[in-house]
Protein backbone atom coordinates (compact mmCIF):
# COMPACT_ATOMS: atom_id res chain seq x y z
CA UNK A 1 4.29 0.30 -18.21
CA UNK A 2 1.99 3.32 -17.63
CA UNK A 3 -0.06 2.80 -14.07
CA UNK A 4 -4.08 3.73 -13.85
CA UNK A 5 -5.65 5.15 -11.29
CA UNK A 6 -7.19 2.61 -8.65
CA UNK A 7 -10.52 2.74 -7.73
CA UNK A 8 -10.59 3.95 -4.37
CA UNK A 9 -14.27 5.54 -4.20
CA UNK A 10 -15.92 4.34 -1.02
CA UNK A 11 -12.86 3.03 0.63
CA UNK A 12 -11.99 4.22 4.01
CA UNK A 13 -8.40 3.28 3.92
CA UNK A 14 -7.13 2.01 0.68
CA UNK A 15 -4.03 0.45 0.51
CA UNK A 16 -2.32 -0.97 -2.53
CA UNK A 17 -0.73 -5.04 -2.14
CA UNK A 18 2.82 -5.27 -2.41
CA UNK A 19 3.02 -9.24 -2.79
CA UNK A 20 1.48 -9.43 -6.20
CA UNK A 21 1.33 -5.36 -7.17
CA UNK A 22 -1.71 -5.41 -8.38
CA UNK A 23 -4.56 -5.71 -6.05
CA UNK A 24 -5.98 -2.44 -4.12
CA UNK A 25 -8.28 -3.28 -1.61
CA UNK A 26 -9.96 -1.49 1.40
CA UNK A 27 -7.99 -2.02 4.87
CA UNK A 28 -10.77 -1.14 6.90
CA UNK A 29 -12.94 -4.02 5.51
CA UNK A 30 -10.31 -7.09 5.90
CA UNK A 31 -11.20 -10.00 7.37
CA UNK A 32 -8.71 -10.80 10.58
CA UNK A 33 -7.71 -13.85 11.08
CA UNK A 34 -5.41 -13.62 13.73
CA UNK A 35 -4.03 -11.21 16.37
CA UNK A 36 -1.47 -11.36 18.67
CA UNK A 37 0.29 -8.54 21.25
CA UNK A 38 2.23 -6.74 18.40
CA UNK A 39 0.25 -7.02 15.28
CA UNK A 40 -3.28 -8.22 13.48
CA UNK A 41 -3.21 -10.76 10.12
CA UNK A 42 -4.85 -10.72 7.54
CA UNK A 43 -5.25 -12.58 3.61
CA UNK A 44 -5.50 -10.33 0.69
CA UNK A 45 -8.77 -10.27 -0.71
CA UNK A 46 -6.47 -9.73 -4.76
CA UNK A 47 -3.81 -12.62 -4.37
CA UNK A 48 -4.90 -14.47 -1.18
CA UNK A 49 -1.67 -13.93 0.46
CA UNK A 50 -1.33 -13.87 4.70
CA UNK A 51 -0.33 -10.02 5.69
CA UNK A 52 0.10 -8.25 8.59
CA UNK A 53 0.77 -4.53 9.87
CA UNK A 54 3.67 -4.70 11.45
CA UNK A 55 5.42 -3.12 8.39
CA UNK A 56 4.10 0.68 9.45
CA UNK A 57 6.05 0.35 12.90
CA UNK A 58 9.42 -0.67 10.91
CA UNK A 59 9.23 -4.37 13.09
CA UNK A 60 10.10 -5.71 9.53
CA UNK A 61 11.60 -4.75 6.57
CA UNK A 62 9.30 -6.35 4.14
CA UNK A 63 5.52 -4.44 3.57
CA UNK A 64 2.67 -6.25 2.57
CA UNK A 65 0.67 -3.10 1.89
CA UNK A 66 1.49 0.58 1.45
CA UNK A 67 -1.43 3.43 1.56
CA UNK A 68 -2.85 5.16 -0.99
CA UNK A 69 -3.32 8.72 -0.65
CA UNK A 70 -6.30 9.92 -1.97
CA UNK A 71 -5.12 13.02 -3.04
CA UNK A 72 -2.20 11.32 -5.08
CA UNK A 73 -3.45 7.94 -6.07
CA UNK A 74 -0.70 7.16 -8.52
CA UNK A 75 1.82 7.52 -6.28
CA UNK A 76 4.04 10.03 -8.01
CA UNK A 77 6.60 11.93 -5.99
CA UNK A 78 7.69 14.93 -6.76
CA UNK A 79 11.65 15.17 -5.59
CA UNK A 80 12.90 12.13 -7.60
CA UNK A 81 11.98 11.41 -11.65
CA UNK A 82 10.79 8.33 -13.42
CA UNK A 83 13.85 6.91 -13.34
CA UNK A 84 14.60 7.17 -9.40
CA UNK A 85 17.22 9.78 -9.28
CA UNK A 86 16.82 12.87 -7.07
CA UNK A 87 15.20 16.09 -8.52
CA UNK A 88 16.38 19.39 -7.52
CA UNK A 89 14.04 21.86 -8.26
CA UNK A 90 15.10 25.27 -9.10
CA UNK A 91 13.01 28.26 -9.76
């Protein structure tokens, strides 16, 4: 399965949904619907699924979102290969 690029032009933060994989969407334009002392929900405007950030301060193990780098859209990494094993680069 070969990934495209997402469409991040005009987004301020995109981030890329990790409950159905598919859906990029911009963080900064979510609509909250609730908050609470240690974290702000949200439903993702691709699968309609209830998220929340408490995944970036490692409160829980399971993300609901990951960020998308605009310099590396795709997401490639450069010390492991496509298969998931470590790279050691030599040169």
């Amino acid at each position: 399965m070969q990934r495209t690029r997402p469409d991040i032009t005009g987004m301020t933060q995109p981030v890329r949904c990790l409950r159905c994989h598919r859906g990029v969407y911009d963080l900064g334009k979510v609509e909250v619907t609730a908050r609470y002392t240690d974290c702000s929900m949200w439903k993702t405007p691709c699968c309609g699924s209830v998220v929340d950030d408490r995944g970036e301060t490692g409160w829980t193990s399971r993300k609901g979102y990951e960020r998308i780098d605009p310099d590396n859209p795709y997401g490639w990494r450069e010390d492991v290969d496509m298969y998931g094993r470590a790279v050691v680069w030599r040169g």
